[in-house]
N, C-alpha and C. Protein backbone atom coordinates (compact mmCIF):
# COMPACT_ATOMS: atom_id res chain seq x y z
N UNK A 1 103.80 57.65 59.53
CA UNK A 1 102.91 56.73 58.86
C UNK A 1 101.74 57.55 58.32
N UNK A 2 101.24 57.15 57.21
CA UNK A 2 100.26 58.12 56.58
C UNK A 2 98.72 57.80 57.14
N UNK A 3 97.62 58.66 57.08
CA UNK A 3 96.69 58.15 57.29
C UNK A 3 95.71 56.71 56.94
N UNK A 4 95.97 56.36 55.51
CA UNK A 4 95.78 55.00 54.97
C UNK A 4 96.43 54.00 55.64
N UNK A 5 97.94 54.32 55.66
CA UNK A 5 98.63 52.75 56.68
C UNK A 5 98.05 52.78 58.26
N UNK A 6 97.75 53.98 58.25
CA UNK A 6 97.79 53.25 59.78
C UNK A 6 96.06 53.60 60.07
N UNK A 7 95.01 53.53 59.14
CA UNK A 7 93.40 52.91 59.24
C UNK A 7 93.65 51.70 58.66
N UNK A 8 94.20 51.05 58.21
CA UNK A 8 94.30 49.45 57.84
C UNK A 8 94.03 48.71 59.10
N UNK A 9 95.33 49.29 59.85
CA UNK A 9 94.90 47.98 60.70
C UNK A 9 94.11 48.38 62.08
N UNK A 10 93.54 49.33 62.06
CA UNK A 10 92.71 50.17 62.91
C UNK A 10 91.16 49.24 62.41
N UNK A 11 91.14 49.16 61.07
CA UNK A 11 89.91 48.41 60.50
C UNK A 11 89.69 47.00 60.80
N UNK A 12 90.90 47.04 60.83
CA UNK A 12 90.70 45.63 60.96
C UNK A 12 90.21 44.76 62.80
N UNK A 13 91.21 45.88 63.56
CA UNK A 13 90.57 45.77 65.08
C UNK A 13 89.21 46.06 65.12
N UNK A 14 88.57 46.94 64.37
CA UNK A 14 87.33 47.23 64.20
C UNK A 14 86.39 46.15 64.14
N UNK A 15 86.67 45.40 63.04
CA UNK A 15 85.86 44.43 62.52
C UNK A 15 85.71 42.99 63.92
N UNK A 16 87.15 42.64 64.16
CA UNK A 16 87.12 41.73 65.17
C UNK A 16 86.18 42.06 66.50
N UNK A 17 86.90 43.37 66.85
CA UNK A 17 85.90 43.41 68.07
C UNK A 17 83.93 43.33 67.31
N UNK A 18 83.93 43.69 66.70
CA UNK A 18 82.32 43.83 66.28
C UNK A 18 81.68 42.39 66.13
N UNK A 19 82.70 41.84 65.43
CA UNK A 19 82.59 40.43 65.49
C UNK A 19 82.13 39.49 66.43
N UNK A 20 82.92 39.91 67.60
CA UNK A 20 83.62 39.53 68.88
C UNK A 20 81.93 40.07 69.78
N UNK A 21 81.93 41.32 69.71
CA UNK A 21 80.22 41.81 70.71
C UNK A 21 79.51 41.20 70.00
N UNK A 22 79.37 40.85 68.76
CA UNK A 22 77.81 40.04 68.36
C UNK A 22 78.34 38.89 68.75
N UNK A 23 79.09 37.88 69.02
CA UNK A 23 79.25 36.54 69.28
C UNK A 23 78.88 36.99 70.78
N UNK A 24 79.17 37.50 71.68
CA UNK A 24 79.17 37.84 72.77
C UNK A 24 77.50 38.48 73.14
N UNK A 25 76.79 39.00 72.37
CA UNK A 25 75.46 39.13 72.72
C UNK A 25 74.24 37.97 72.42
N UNK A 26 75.02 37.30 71.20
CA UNK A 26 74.07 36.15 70.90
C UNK A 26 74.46 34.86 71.74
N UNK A 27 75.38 34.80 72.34
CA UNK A 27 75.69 33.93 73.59
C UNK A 27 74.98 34.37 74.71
N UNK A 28 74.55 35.83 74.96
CA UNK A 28 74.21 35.87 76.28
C UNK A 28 72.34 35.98 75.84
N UNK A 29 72.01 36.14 74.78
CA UNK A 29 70.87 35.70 74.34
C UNK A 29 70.32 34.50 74.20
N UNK A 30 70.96 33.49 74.25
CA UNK A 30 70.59 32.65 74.31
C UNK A 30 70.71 31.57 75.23
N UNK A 31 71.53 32.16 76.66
CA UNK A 31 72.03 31.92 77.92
C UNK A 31 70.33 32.43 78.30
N UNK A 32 70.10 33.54 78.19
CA UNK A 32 68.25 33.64 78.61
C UNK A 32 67.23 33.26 78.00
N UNK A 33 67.64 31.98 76.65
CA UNK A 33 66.85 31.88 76.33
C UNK A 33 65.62 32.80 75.19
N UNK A 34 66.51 33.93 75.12
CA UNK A 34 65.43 34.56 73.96
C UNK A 34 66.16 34.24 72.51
N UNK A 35 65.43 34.80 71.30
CA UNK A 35 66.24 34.58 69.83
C UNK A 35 67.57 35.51 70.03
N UNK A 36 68.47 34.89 68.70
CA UNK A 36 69.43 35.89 69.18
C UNK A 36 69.27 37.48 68.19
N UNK A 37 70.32 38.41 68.77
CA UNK A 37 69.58 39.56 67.57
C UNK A 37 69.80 39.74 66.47
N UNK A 38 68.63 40.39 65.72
CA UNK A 38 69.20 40.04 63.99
C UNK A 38 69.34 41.17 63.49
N UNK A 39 69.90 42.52 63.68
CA UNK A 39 70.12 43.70 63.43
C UNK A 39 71.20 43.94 63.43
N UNK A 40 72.27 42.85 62.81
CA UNK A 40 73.78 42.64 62.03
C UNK A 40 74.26 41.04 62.33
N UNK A 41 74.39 40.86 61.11
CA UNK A 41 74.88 39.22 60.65
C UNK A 41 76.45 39.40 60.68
N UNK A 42 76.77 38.20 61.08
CA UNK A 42 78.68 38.27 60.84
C UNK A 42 79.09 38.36 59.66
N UNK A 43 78.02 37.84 58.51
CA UNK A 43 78.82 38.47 57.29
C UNK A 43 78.30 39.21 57.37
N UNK A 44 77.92 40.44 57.34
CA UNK A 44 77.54 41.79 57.33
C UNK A 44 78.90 42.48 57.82
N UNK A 45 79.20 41.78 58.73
CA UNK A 45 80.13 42.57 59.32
C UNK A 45 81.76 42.11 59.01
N UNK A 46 81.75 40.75 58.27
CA UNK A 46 83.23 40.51 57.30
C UNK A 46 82.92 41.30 56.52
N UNK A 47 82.01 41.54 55.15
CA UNK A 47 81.82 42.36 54.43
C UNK A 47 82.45 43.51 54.49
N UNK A 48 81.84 43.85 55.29
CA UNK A 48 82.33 45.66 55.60
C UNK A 48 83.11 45.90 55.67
N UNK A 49 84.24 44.88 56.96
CA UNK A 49 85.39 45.09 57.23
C UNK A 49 86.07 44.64 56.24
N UNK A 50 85.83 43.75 55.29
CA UNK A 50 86.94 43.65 53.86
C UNK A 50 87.22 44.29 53.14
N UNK A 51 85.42 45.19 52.97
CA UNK A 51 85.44 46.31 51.76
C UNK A 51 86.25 47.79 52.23
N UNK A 52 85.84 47.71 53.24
CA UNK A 52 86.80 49.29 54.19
C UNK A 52 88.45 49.09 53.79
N UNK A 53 88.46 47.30 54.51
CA UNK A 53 90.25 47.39 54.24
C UNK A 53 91.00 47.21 52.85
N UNK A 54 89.72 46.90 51.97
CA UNK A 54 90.19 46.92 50.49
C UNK A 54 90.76 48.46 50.05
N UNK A 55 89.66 48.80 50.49
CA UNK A 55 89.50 50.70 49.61
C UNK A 55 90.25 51.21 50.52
N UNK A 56 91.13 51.11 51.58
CA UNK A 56 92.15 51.64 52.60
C UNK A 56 93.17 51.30 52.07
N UNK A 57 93.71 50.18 51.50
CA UNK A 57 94.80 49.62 50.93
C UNK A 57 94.80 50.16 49.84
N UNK A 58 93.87 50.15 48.67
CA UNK A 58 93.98 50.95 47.66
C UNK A 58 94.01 52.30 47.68
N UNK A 59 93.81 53.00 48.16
CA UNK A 59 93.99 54.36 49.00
C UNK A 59 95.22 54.40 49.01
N UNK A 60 96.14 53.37 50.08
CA UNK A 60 97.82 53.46 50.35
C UNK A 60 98.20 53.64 49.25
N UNK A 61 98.02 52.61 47.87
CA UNK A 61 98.87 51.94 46.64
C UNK A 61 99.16 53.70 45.97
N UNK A 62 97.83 53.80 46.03
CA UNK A 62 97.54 55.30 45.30
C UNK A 62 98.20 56.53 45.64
N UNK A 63 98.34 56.82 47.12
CA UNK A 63 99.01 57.56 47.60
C UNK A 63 100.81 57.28 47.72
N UNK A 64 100.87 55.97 48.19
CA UNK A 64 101.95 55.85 48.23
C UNK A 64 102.81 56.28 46.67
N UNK A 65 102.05 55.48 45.56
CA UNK A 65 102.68 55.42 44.18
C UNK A 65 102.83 56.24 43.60
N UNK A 66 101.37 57.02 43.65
CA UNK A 66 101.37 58.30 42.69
C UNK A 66 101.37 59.71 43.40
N UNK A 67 100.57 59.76 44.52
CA UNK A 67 100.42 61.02 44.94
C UNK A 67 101.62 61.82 45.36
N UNK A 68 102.15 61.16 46.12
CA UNK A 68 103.24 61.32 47.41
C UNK A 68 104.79 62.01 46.46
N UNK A 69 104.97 61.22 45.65
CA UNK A 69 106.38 61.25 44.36
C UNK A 69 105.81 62.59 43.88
N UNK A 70 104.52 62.56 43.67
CA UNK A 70 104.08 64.21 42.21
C UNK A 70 104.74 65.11 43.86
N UNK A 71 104.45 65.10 44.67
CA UNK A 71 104.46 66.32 45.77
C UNK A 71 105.62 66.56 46.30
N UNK A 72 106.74 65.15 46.38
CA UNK A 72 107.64 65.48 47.09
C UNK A 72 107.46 65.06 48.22
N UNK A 73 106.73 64.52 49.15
CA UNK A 73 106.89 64.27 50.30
C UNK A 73 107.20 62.60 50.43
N UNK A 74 108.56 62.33 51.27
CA UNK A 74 108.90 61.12 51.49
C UNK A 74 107.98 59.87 51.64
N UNK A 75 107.63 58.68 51.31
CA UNK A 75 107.04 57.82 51.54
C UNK A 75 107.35 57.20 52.93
């Protein structure tokens, strides 16, 4: 598997868990009662993880289509 296929879905575990600790810190922030923290928003963090797995996928298309065939090496 090439490096592009297999950061796809590496990104994408990425994003969930990140997801996953800010739901998980602003629950326990507000289990004590303080604000919750604002030094990353969940879209901040879909964002990222869409734009990473966009330009990772396009990365594959690219490599897979064009690069890989000019060189010879099997897809």
């Amino acid at each position: 598997m090439c490096l592009f296929c297999t950061a796809v879905p590496m990104t994408f575990a990425l994003g969930a868990r990140a997801h996953a600790k800010h739901i998980e810190r602003r629950k326990a922030a507000e289990a004590r009662g303080e604000p919750p923290p604002k030094f990353v928003t969940v879209r901040t963090i879909q964002h990222a993880t869409a734009v990473a797995s966009v330009t990772l996928v396009v990365g594959a298309v690219i490599y897979h289509g064009v690069i890989s065939p000019q060189v010879g090496m099997g897809t």
